[in-house]
Structure formats: C-alpha cells, structure tokens
PDB file of N, CA and C in Angstrom:
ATOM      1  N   UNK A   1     -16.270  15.670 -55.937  1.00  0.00           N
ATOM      2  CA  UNK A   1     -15.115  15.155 -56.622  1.00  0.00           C
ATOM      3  C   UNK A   1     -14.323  16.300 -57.223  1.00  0.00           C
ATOM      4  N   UNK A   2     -12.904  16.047 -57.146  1.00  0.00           N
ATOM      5  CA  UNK A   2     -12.180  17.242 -57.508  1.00  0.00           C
ATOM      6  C   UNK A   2     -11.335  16.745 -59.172  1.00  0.00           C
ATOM      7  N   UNK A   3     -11.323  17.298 -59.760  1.00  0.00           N
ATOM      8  CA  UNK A   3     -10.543  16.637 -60.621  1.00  0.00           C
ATOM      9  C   UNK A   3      -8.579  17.307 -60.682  1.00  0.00           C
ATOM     10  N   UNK A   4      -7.946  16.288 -60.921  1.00  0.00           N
ATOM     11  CA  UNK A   4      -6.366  16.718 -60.859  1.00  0.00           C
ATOM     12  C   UNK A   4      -6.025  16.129 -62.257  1.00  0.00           C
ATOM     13  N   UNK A   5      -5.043  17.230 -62.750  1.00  0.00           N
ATOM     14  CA  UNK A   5      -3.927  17.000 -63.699  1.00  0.00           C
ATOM     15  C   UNK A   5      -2.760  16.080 -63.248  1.00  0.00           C
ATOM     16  N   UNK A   6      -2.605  14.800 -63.962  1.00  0.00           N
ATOM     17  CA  UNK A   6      -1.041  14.370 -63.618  1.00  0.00           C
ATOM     18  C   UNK A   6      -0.547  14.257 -64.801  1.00  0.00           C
ATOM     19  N   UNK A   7       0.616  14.746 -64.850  1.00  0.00           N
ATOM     20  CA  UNK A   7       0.831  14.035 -66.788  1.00  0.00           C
ATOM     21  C   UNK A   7      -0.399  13.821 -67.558  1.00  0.00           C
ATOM     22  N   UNK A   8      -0.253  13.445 -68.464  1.00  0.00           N
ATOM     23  CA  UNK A   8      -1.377  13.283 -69.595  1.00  0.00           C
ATOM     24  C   UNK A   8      -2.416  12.848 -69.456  1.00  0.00           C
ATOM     25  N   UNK A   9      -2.855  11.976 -68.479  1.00  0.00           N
ATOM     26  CA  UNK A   9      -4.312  11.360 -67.889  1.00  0.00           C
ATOM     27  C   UNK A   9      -4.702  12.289 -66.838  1.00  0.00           C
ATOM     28  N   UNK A  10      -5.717  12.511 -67.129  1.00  0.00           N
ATOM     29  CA  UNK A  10      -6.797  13.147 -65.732  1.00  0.00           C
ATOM     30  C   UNK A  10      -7.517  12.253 -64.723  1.00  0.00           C
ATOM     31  N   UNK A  11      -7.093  12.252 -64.266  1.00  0.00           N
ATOM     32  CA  UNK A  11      -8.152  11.279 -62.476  1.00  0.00           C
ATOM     33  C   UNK A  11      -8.606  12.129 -61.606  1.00  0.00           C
ATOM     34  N   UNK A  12      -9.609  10.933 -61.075  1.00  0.00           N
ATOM     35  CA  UNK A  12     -10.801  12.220 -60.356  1.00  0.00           C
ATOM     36  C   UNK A  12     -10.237  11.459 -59.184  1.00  0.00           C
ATOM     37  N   UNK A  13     -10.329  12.903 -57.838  1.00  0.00           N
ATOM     38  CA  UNK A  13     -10.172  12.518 -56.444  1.00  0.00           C
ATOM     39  C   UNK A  13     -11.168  12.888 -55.460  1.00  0.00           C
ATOM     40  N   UNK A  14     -11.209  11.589 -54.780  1.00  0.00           N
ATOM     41  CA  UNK A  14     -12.394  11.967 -53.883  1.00  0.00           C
ATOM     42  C   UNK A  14     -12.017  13.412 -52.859  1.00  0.00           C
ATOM     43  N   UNK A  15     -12.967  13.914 -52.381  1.00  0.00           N
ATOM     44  CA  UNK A  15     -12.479  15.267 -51.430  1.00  0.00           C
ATOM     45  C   UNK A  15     -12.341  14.611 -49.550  1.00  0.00           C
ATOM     46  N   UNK A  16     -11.700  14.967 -49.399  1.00  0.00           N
ATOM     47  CA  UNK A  16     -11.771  14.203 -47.658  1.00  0.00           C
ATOM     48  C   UNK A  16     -12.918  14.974 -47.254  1.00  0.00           C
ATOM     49  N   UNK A  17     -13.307  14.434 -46.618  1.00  0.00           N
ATOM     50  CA  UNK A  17     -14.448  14.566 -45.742  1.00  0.00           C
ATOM     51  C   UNK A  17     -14.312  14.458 -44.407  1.00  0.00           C
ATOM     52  N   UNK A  18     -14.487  16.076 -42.996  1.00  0.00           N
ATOM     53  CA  UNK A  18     -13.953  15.575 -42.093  1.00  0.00           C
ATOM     54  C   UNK A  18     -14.489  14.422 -41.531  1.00  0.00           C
ATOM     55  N   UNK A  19     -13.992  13.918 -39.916  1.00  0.00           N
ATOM     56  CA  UNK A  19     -14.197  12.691 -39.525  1.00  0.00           C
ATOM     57  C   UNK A  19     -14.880  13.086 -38.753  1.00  0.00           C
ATOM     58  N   UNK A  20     -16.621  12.852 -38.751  1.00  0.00           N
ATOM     59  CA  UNK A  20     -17.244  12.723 -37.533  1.00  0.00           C
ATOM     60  C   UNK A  20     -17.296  11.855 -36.076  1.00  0.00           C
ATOM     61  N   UNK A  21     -17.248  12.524 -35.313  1.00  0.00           N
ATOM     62  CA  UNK A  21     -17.192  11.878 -33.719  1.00  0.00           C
ATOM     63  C   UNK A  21     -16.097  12.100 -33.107  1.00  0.00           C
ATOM     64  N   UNK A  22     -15.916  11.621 -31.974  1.00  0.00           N
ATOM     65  CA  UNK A  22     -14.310  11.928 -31.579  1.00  0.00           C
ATOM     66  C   UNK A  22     -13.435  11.342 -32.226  1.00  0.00           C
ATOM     67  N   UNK A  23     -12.053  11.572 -32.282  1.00  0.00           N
ATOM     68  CA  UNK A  23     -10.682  11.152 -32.550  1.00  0.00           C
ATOM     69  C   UNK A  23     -10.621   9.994 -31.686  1.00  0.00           C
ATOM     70  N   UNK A  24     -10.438   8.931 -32.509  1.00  0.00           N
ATOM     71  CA  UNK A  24      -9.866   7.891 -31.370  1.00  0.00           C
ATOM     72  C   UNK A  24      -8.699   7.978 -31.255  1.00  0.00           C
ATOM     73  N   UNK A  25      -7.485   8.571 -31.884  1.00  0.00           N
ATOM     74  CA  UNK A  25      -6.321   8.578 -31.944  1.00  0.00           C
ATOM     75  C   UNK A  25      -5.514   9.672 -30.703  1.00  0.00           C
ATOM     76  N   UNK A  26      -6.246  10.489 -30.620  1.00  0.00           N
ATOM     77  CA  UNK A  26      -6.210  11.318 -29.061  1.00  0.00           C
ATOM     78  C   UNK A  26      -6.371  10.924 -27.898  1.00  0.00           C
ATOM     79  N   UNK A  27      -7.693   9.884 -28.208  1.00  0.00           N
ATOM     80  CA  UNK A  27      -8.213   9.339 -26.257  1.00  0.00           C
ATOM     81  C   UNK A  27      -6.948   8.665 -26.089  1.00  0.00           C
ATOM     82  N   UNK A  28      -7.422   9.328 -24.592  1.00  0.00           N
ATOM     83  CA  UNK A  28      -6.546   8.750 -23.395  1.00  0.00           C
ATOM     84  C   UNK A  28      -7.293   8.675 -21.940  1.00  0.00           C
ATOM     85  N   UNK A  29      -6.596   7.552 -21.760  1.00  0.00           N
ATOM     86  CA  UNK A  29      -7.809   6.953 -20.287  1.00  0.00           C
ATOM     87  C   UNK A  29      -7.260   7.495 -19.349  1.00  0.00           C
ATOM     88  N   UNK A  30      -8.861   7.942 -18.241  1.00  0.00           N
ATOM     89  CA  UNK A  30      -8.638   8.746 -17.948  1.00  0.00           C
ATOM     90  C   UNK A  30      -8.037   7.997 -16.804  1.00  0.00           C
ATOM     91  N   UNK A  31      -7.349   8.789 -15.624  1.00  0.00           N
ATOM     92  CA  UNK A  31      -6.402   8.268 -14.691  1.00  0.00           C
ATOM     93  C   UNK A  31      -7.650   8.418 -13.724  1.00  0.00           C
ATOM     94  N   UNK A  32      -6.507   7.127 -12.499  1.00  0.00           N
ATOM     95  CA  UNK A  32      -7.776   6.535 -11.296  1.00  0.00           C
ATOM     96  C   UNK A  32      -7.615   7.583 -10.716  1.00  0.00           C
ATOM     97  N   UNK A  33      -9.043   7.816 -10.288  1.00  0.00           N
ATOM     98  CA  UNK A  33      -9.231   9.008  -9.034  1.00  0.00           C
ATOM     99  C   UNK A  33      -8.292   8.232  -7.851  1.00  0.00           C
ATOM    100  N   UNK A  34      -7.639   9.330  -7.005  1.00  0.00           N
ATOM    101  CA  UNK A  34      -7.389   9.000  -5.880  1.00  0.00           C
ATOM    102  C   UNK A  34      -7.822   9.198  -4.951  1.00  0.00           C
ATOM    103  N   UNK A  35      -7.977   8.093  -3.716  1.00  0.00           N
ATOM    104  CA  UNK A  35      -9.102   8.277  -2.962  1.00  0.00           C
ATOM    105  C   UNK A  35      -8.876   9.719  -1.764  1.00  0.00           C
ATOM    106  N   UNK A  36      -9.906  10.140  -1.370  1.00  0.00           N
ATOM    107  CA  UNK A  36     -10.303  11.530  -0.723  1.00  0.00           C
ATOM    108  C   UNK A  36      -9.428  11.336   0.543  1.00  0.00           C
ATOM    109  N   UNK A  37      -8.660  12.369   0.639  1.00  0.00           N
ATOM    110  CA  UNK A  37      -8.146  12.535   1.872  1.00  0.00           C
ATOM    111  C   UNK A  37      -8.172  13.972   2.868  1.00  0.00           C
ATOM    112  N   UNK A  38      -8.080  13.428   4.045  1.00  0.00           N
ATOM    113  CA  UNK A  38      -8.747  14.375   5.333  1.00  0.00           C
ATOM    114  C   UNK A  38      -7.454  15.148   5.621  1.00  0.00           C
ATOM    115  N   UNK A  39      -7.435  16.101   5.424  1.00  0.00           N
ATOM    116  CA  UNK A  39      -6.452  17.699   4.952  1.00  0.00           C
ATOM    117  C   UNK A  39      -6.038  17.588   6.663  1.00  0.00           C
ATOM    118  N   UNK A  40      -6.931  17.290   7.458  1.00  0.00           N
ATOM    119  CA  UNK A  40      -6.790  17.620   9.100  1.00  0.00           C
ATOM    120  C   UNK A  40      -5.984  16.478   9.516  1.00  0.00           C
ATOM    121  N   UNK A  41      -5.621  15.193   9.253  1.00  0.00           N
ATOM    122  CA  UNK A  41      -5.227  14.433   9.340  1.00  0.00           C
ATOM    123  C   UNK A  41      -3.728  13.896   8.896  1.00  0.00           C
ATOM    124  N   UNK A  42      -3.930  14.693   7.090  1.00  0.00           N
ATOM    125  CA  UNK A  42      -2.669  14.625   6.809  1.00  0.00           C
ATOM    126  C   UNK A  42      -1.858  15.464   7.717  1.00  0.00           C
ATOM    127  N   UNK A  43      -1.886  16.805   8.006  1.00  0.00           N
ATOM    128  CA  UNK A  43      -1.930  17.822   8.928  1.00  0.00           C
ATOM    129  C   UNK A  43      -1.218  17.240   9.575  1.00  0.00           C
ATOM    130  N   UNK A  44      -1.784  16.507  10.459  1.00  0.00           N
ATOM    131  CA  UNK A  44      -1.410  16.102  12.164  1.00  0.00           C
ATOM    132  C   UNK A  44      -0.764  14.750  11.798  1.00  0.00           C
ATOM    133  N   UNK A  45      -0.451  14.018  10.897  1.00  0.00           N
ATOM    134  CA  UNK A  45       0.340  13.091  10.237  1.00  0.00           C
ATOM    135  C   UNK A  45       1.805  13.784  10.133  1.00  0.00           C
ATOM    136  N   UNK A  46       2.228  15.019   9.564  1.00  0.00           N
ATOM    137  CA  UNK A  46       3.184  15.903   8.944  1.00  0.00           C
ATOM    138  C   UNK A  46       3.573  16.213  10.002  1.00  0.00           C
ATOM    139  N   UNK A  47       2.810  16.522  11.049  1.00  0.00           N
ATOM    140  CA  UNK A  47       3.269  17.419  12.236  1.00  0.00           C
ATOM    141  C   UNK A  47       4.187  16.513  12.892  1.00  0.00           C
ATOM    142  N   UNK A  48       3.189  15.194  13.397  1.00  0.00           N
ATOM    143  CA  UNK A  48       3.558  14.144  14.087  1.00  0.00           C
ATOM    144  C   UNK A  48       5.483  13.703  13.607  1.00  0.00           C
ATOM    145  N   UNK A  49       5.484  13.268  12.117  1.00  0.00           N
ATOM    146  CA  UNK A  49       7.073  13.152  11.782  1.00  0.00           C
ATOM    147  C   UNK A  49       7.824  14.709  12.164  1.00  0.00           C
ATOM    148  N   UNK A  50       7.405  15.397  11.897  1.00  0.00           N
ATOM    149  CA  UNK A  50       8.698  17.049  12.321  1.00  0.00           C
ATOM    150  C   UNK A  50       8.558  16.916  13.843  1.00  0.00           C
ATOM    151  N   UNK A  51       7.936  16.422  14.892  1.00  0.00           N
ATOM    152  CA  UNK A  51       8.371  17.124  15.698  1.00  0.00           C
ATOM    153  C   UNK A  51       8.657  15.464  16.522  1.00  0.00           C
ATOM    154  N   UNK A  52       8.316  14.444  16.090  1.00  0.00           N
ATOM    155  CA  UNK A  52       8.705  13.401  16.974  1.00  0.00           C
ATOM    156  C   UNK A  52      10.364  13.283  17.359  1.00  0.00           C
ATOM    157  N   UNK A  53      10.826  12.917  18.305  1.00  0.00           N
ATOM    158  CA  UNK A  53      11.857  12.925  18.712  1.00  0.00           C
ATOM    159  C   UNK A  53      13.081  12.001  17.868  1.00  0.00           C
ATOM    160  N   UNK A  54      14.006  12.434  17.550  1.00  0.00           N
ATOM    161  CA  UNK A  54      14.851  11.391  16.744  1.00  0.00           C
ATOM    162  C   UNK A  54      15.117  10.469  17.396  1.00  0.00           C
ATOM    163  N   UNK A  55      15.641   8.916  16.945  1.00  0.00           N
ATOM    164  CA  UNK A  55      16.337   7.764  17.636  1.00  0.00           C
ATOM    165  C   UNK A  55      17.578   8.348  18.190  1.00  0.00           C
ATOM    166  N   UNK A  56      17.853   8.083  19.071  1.00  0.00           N
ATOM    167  CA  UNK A  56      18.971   8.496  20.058  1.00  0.00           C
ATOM    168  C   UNK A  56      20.141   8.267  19.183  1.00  0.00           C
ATOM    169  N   UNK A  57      20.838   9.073  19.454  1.00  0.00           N
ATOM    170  CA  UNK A  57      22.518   8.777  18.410  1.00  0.00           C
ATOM    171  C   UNK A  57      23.467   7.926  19.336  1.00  0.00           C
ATOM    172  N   UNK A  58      24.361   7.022  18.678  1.00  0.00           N
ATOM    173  CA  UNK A  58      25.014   6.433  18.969  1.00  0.00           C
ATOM    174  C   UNK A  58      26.359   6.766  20.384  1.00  0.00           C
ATOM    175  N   UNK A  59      26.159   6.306  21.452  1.00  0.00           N
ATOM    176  CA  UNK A  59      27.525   7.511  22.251  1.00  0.00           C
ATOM    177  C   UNK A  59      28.763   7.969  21.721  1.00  0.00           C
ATOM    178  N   UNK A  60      29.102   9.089  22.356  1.00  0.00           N
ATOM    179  CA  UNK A  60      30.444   9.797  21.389  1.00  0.00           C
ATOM    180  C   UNK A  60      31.419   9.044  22.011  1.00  0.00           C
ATOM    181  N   UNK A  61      32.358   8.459  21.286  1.00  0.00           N
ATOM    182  CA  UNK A  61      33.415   7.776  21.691  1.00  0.00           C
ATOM    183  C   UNK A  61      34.422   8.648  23.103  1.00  0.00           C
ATOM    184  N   UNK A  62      35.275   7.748  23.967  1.00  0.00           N
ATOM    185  CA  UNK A  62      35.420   8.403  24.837  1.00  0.00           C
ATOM    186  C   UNK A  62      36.628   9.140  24.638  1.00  0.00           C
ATOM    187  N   UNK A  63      36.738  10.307  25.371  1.00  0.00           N
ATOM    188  CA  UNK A  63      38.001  11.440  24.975  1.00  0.00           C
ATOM    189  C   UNK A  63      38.873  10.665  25.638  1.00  0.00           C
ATOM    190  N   UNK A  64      40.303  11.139  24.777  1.00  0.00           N
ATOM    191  CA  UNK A  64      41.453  10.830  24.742  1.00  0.00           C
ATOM    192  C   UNK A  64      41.862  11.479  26.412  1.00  0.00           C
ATOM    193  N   UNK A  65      42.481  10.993  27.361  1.00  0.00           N
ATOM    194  CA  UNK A  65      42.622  11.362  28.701  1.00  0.00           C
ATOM    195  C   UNK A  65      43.629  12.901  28.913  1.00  0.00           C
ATOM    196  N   UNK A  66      43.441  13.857  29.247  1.00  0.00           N
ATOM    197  CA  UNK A  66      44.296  15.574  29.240  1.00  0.00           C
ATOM    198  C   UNK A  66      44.105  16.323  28.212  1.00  0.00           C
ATOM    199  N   UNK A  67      42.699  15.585  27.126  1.00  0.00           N
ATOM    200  CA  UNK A  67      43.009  16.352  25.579  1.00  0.00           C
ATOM    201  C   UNK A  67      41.647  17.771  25.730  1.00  0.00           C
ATOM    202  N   UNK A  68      41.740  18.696  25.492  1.00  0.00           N
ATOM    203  CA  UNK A  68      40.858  19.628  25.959  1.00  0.00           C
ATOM    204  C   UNK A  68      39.907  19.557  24.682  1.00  0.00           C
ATOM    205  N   UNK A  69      38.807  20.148  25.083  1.00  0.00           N
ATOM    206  CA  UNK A  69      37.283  19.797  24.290  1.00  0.00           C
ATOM    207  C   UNK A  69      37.246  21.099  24.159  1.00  0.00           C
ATOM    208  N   UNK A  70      36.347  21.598  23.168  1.00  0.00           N
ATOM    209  CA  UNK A  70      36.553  23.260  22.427  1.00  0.00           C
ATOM    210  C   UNK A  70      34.862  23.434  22.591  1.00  0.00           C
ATOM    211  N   UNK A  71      34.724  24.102  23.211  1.00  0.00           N
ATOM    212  CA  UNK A  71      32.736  24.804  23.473  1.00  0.00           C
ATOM    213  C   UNK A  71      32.837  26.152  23.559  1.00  0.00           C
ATOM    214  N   UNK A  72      31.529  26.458  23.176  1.00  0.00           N
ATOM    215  CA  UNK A  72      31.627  27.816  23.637  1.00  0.00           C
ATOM    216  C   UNK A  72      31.134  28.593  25.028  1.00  0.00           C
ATOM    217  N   UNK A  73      31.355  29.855  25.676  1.00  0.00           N
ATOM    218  CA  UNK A  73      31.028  30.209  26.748  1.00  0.00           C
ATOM    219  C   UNK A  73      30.638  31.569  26.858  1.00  0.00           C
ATOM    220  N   UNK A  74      29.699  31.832  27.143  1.00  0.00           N
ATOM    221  CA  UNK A  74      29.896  33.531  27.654  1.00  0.00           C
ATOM    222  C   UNK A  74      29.845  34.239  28.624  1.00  0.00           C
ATOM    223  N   UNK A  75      31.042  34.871  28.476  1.00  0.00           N
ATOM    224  CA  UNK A  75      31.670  35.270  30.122  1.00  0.00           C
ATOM    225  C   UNK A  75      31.063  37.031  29.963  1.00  0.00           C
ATOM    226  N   UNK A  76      30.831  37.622  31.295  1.00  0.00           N
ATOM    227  CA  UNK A  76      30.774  39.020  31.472  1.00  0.00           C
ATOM    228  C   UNK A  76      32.188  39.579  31.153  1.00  0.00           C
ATOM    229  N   UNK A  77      31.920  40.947  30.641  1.00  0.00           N
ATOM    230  CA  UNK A  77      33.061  41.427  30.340  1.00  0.00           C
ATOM    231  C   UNK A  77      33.903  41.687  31.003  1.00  0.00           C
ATOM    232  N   UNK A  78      34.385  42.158  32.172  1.00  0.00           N
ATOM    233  CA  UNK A  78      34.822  42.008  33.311  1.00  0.00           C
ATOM    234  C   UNK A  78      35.574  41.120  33.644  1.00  0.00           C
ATOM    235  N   UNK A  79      34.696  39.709  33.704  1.00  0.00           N
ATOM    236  CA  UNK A  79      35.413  39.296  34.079  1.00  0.00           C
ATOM    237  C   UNK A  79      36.442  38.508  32.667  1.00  0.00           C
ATOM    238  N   UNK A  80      36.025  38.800  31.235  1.00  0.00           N
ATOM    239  CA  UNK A  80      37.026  38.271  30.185  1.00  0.00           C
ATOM    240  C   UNK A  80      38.293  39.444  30.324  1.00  0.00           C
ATOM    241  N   UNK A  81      37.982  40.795  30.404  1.00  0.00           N
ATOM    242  CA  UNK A  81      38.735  41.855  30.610  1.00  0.00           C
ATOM    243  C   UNK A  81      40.011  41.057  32.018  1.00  0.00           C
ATOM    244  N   UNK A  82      39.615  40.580  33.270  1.00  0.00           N
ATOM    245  CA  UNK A  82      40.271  40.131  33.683  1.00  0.00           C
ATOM    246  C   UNK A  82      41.585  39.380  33.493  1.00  0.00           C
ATOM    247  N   UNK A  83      40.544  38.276  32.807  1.00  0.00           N
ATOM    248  CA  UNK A  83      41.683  37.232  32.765  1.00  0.00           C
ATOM    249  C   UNK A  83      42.768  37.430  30.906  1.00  0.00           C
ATOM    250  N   UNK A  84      42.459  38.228  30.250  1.00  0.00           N
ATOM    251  CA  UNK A  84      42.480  38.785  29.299  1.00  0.00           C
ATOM    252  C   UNK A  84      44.095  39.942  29.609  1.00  0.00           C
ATOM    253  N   UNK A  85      43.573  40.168  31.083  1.00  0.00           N
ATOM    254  CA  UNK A  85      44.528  41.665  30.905  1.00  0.00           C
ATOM    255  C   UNK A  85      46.259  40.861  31.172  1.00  0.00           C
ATOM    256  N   UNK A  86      46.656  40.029  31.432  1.00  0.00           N
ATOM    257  CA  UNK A  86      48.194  39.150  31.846  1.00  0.00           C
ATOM    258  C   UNK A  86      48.459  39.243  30.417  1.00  0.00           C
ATOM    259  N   UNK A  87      47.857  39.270  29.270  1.00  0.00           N
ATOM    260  CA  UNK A  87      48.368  38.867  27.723  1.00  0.00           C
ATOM    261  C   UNK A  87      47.530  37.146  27.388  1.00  0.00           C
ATOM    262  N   UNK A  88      48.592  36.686  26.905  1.00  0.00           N
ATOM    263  CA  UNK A  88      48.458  35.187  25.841  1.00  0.00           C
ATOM    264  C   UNK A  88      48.370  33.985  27.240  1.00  0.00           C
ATOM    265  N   UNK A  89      47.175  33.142  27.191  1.00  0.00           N
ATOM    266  CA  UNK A  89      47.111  32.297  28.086  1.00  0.00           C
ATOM    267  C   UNK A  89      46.285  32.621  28.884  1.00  0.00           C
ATOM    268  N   UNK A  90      45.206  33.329  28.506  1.00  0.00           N
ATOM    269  CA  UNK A  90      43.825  33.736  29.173  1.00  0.00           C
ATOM    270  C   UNK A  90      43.248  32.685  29.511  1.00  0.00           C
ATOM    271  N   UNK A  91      42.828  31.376  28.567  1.00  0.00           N
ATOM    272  CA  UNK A  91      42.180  30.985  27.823  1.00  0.00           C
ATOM    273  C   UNK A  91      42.628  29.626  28.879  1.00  0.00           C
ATOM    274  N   UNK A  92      44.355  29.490  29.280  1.00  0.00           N
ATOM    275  CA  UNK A  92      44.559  28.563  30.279  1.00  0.00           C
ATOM    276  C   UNK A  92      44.208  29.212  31.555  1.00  0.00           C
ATOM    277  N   UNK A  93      44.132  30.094  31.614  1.00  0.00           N
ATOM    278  CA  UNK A  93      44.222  30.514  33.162  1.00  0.00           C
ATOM    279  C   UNK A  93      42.473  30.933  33.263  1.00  0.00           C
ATOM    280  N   UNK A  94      41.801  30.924  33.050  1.00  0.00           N
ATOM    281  CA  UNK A  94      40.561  30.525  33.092  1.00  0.00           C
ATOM    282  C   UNK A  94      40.261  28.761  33.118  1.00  0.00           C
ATOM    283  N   UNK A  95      40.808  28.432  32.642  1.00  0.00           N
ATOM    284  CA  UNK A  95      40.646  26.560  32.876  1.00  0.00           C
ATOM    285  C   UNK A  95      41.075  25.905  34.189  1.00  0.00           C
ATOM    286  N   UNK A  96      42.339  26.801  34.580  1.00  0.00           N
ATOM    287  CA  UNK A  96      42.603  27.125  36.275  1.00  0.00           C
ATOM    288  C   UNK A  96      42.051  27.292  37.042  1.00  0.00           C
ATOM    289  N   UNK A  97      41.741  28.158  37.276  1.00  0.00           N
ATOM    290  CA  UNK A  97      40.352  29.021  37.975  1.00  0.00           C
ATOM    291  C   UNK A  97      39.190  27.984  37.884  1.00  0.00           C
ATOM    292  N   UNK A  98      38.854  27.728  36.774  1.00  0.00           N
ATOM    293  CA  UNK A  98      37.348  26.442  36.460  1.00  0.00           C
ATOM    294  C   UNK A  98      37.545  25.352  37.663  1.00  0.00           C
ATOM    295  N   UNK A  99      38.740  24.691  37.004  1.00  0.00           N
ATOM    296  CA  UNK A  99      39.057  23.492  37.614  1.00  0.00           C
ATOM    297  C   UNK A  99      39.202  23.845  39.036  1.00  0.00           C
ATOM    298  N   UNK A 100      39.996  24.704  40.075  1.00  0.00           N
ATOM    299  CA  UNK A 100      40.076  25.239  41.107  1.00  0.00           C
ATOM    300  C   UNK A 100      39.137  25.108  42.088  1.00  0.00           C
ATOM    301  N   UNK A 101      37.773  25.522  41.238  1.00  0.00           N
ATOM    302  CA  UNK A 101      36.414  25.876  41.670  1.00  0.00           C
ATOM    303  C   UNK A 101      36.125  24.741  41.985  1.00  0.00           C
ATOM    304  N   UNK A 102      36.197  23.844  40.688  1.00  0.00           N
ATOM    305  CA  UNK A 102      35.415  22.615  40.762  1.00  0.00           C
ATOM    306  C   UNK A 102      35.987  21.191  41.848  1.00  0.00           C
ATOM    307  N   UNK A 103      37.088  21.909  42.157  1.00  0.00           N
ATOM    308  CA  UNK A 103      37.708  20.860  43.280  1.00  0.00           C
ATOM    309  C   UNK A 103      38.561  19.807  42.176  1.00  0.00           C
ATOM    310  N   UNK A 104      39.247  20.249  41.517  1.00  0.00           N
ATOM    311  CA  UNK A 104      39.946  18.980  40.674  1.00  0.00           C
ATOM    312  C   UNK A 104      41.117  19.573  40.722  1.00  0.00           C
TER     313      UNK A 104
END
C-alpha cells in the first residue's frame, strides 16, 4: 500500500500489481491455414494462361476500295537507291512495279 497526499485527508492506494497470464486484449485469432499447394502445378497452371493462344479477334472491317494500307518493308539498298534516284514518288513507283509483277 502506498500512501498519497490529496488536500487535507490522506488515503491509502492499492499498488497495481502486474497482470498475470496473457493479455486478452492483444489475442488475435489466428488466421486459417491455407491449404498446401504443388509449386509444379501452379507452375504449369501460369504457363498454361501465358502461352495459350488468344480468342481470335474480331475481322478488320473491309478497306475502303483504291485507299492504300501503310506496312512496313525491307528493300536491299540498291534496289531503294533505285527507285529513290527519279526524286519524290519513289514510294508510287515501287507500288507500280509491285502491282506490274503481280499481274494487276
């Protein structure tokens, strides 16, 4: 017992005493195990989505009829030097030549 001054009366105070056992005010339950899983499986699960093939995409609507489509190509130098050397309109006169070839 401790004794304290308050104003003019003296009262005695008990001393705390720590709290034996655990804190119940801390527990916390513990979380569900989750069940065991096969590392080789997830594996070949992960793999399976990255490399499966996508659903086919929808068809590309059809081109507008004389409108030219923009790809890329790579030509030997030579022959870009060719069609290159007239100036401006390489670019048609290679589509000439294409088409020519191709019987159109």
């Amino acid at each position: 017992m401790v004794a304290a001054a308050h104003g003019p009366a003296l009262r005695k105070i008990k001393a705390r005493r720590p709290v034996a056992g655990p804190r119940r005010a801390c527990y916390k339950p513990r979380m569900a195990r989750t069940p065991f899983r096969d590392s080789r499986s997830e594996a070949e699960k992960a793999f399976k989505q990255a490399t499966t093939k996508p659903a086919d995409l929808p068809p590309a609507p059809p081109s507008i009829p004389g409108a030219k489509e923009q790809v890329t190509l790579r030509l030997d130098r030579d022959v870009l030097d060719f069609f290159q050397a007239d100036g401006p309109g390489w670019q048609e006169r290679i589509n000439a030549a294409l088409r020519k070839v191709a019987g159109k």
